[in-house]
Protein backbone atom coordinates (compact mmCIF):
# COMPACT_ATOMS: atom_id res chain seq x y z
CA UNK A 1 -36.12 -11.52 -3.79
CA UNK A 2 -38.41 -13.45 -6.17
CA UNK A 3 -38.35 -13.16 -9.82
CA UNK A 4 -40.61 -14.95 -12.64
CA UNK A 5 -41.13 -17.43 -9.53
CA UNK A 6 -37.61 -17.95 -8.78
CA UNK A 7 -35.93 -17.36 -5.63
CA UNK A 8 -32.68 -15.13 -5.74
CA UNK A 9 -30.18 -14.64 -2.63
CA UNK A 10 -28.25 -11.54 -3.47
CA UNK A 11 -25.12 -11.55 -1.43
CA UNK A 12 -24.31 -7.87 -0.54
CA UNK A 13 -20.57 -7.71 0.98
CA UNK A 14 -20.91 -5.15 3.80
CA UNK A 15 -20.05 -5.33 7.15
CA UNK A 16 -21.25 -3.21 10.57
CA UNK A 17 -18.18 -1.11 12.32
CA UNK A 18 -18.70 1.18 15.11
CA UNK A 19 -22.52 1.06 13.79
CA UNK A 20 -21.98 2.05 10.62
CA UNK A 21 -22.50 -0.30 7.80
CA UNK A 22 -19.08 -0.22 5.31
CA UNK A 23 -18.73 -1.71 1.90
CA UNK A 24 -16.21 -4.70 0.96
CA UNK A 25 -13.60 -4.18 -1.79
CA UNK A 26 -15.31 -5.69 -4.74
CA UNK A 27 -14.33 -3.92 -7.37
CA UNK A 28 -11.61 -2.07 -9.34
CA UNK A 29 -13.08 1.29 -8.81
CA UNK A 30 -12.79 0.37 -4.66
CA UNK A 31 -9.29 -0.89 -5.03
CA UNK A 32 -8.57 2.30 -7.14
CA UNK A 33 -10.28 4.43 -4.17
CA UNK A 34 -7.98 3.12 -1.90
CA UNK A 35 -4.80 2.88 -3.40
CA UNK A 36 -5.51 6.24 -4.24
CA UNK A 37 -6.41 7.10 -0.93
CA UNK A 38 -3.16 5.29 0.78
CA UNK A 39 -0.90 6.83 -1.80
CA UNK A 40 -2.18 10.19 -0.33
CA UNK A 41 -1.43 9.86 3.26
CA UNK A 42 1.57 8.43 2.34
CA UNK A 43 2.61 11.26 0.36
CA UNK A 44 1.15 13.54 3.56
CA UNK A 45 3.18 11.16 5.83
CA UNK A 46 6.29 13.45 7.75
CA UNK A 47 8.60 10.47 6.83
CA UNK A 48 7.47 8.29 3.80
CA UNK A 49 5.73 11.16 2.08
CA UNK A 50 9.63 12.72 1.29
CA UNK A 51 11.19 8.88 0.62
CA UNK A 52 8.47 8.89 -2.25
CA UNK A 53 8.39 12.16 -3.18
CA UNK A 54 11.86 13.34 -3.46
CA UNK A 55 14.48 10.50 -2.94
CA UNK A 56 12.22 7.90 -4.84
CA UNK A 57 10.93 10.63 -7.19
CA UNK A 58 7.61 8.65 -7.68
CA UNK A 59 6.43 9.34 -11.32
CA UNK A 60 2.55 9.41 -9.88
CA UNK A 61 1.11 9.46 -12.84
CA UNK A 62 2.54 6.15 -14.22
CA UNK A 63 2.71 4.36 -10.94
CA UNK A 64 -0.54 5.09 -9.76
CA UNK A 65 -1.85 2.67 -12.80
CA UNK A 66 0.81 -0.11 -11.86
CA UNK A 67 -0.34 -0.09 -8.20
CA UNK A 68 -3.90 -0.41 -8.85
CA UNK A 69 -3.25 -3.50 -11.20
CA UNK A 70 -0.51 -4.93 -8.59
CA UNK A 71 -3.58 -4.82 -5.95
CA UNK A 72 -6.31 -5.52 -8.42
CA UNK A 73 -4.64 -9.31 -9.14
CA UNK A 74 -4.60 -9.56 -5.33
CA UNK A 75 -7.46 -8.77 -3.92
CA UNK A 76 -9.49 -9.42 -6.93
CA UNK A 77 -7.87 -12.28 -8.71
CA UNK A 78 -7.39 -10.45 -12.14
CA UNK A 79 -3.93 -11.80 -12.51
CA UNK A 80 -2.84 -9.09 -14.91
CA UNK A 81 0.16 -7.54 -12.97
CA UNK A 82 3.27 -8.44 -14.74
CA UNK A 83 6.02 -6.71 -12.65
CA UNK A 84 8.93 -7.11 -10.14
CA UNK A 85 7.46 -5.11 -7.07
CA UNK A 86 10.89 -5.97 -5.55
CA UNK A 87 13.71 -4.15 -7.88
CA UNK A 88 12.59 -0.77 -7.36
CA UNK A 89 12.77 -0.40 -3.41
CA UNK A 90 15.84 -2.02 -3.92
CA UNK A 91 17.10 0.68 -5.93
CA UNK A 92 15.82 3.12 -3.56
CA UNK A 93 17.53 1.58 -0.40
CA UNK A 94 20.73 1.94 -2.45
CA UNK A 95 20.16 5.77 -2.08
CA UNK A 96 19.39 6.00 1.51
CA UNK A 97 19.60 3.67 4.73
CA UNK A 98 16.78 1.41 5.10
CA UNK A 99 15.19 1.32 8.23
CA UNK A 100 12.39 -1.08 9.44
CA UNK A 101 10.48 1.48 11.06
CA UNK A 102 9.46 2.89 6.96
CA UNK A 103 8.13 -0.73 6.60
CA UNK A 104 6.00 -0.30 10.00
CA UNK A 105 4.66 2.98 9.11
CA UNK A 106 3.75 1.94 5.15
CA UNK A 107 1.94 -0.92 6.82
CA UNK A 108 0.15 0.71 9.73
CA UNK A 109 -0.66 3.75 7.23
CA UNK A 110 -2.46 1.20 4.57
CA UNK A 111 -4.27 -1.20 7.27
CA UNK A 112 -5.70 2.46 8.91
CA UNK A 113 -6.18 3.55 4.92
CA UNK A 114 -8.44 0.07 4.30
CA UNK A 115 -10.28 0.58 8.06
CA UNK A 116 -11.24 4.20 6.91
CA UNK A 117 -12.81 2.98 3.67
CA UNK A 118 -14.14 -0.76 3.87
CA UNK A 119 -14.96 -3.18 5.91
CA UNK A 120 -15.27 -7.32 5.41
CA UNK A 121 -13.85 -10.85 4.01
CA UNK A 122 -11.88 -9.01 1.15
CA UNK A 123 -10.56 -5.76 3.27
CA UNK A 124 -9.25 -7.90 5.95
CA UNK A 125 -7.63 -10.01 3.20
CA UNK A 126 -5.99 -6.54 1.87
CA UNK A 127 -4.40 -6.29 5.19
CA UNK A 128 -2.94 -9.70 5.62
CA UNK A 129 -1.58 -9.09 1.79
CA UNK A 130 0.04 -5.97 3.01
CA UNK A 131 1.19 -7.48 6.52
CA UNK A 132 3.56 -10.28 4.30
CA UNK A 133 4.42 -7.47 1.65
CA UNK A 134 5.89 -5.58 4.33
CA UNK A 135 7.50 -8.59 5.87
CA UNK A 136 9.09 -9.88 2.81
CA UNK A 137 10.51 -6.06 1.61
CA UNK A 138 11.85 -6.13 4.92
CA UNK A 139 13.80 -9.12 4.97
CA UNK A 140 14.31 -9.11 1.26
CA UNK A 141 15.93 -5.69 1.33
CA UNK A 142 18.00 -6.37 4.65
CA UNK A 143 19.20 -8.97 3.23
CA UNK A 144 20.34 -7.79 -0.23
CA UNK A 145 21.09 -3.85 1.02
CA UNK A 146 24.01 -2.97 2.43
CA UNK A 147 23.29 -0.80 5.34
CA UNK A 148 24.62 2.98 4.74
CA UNK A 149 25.91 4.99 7.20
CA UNK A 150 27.22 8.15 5.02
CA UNK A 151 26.04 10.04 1.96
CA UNK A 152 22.22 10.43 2.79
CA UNK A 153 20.62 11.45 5.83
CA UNK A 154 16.97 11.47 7.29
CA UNK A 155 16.27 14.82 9.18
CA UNK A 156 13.84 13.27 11.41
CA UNK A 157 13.09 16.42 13.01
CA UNK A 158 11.93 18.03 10.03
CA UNK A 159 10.89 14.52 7.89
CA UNK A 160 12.86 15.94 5.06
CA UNK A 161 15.64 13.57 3.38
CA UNK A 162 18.61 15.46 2.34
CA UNK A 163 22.00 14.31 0.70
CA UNK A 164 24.64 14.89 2.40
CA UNK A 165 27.79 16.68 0.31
């Protein structure tokens, strides 16, 4: 593009997939869309969306906000998340067993969440953020959680959690 005589590149983040031409995370409206978007197929999710939903009792309204900074000072270097993303799944996985298949299926549910929406240098960074999230929760609640065999039980025919009396 030329301007008053001056030559401007304009560096549009896009990339091609299956033909179509998808947008790159660039700013917080996109990361909003798809935490927003990932927090709603987890809640639709037969296991995860009960874990959140009634053991977790996620207060959506205030921790909508907290995940959208969280991912903002990721994937766009705002810094501004001030929190300990660690304390409250372990709190959680004192109320029912942890089991690395929840870690699996958060993962594989946000990478297909990121694919649906964007495409390019930044998504594909959102993925590998999510791929060591998942690993460190994993071995960071393993390692601090005892494992529980009684008290709580996942109905994984129906996806429901239920307490057992």
């Amino acid at each position: 593009m030329h301007v008053m005589g001056f030559s401007i590149r304009i560096k549009i983040n896009q990339a091609t997939r299956d033909g179509f031409t998808m947008k790159d995370i660039e700013t917080p409206q996109d990361v909003h869309q798809l935490i927003s978007e990932f927090y709603q197929h987890i809640r639709d999710d037969a296991v995860l969306g009960p874990i959140f939903d009634e053991v977790a009792e996620v207060d959506w309204p205030n921790h909508l906000p907290v995940m959208f900074t969280f991912w903002e000072s990721l994937l766009l270097r705002t810094e501004h998340y001030r929190g300990n993303a660690l304390q409250p799944h372990l709190n959680l996985f004192q109320k029912i067993p942890f089991e690395p298949a929840f870690m699996s299926q958060w993962l594989s549910i946000f990478k297909s969440t990121v694919d649906e929406l964007f495409a390019g240098e930044v998504a594909e960074r959102a993925k590998h953020f999510a791929e060591g999230i998942a690993h460190n929760l994993d071995r960071q609640i393993t390692r601090r959680v005892p494992l529980m065999t009684e008290g709580v039980e996942l109905e994984k025919r129906t996806g429901r959690v239920e307490r057992q009396r």
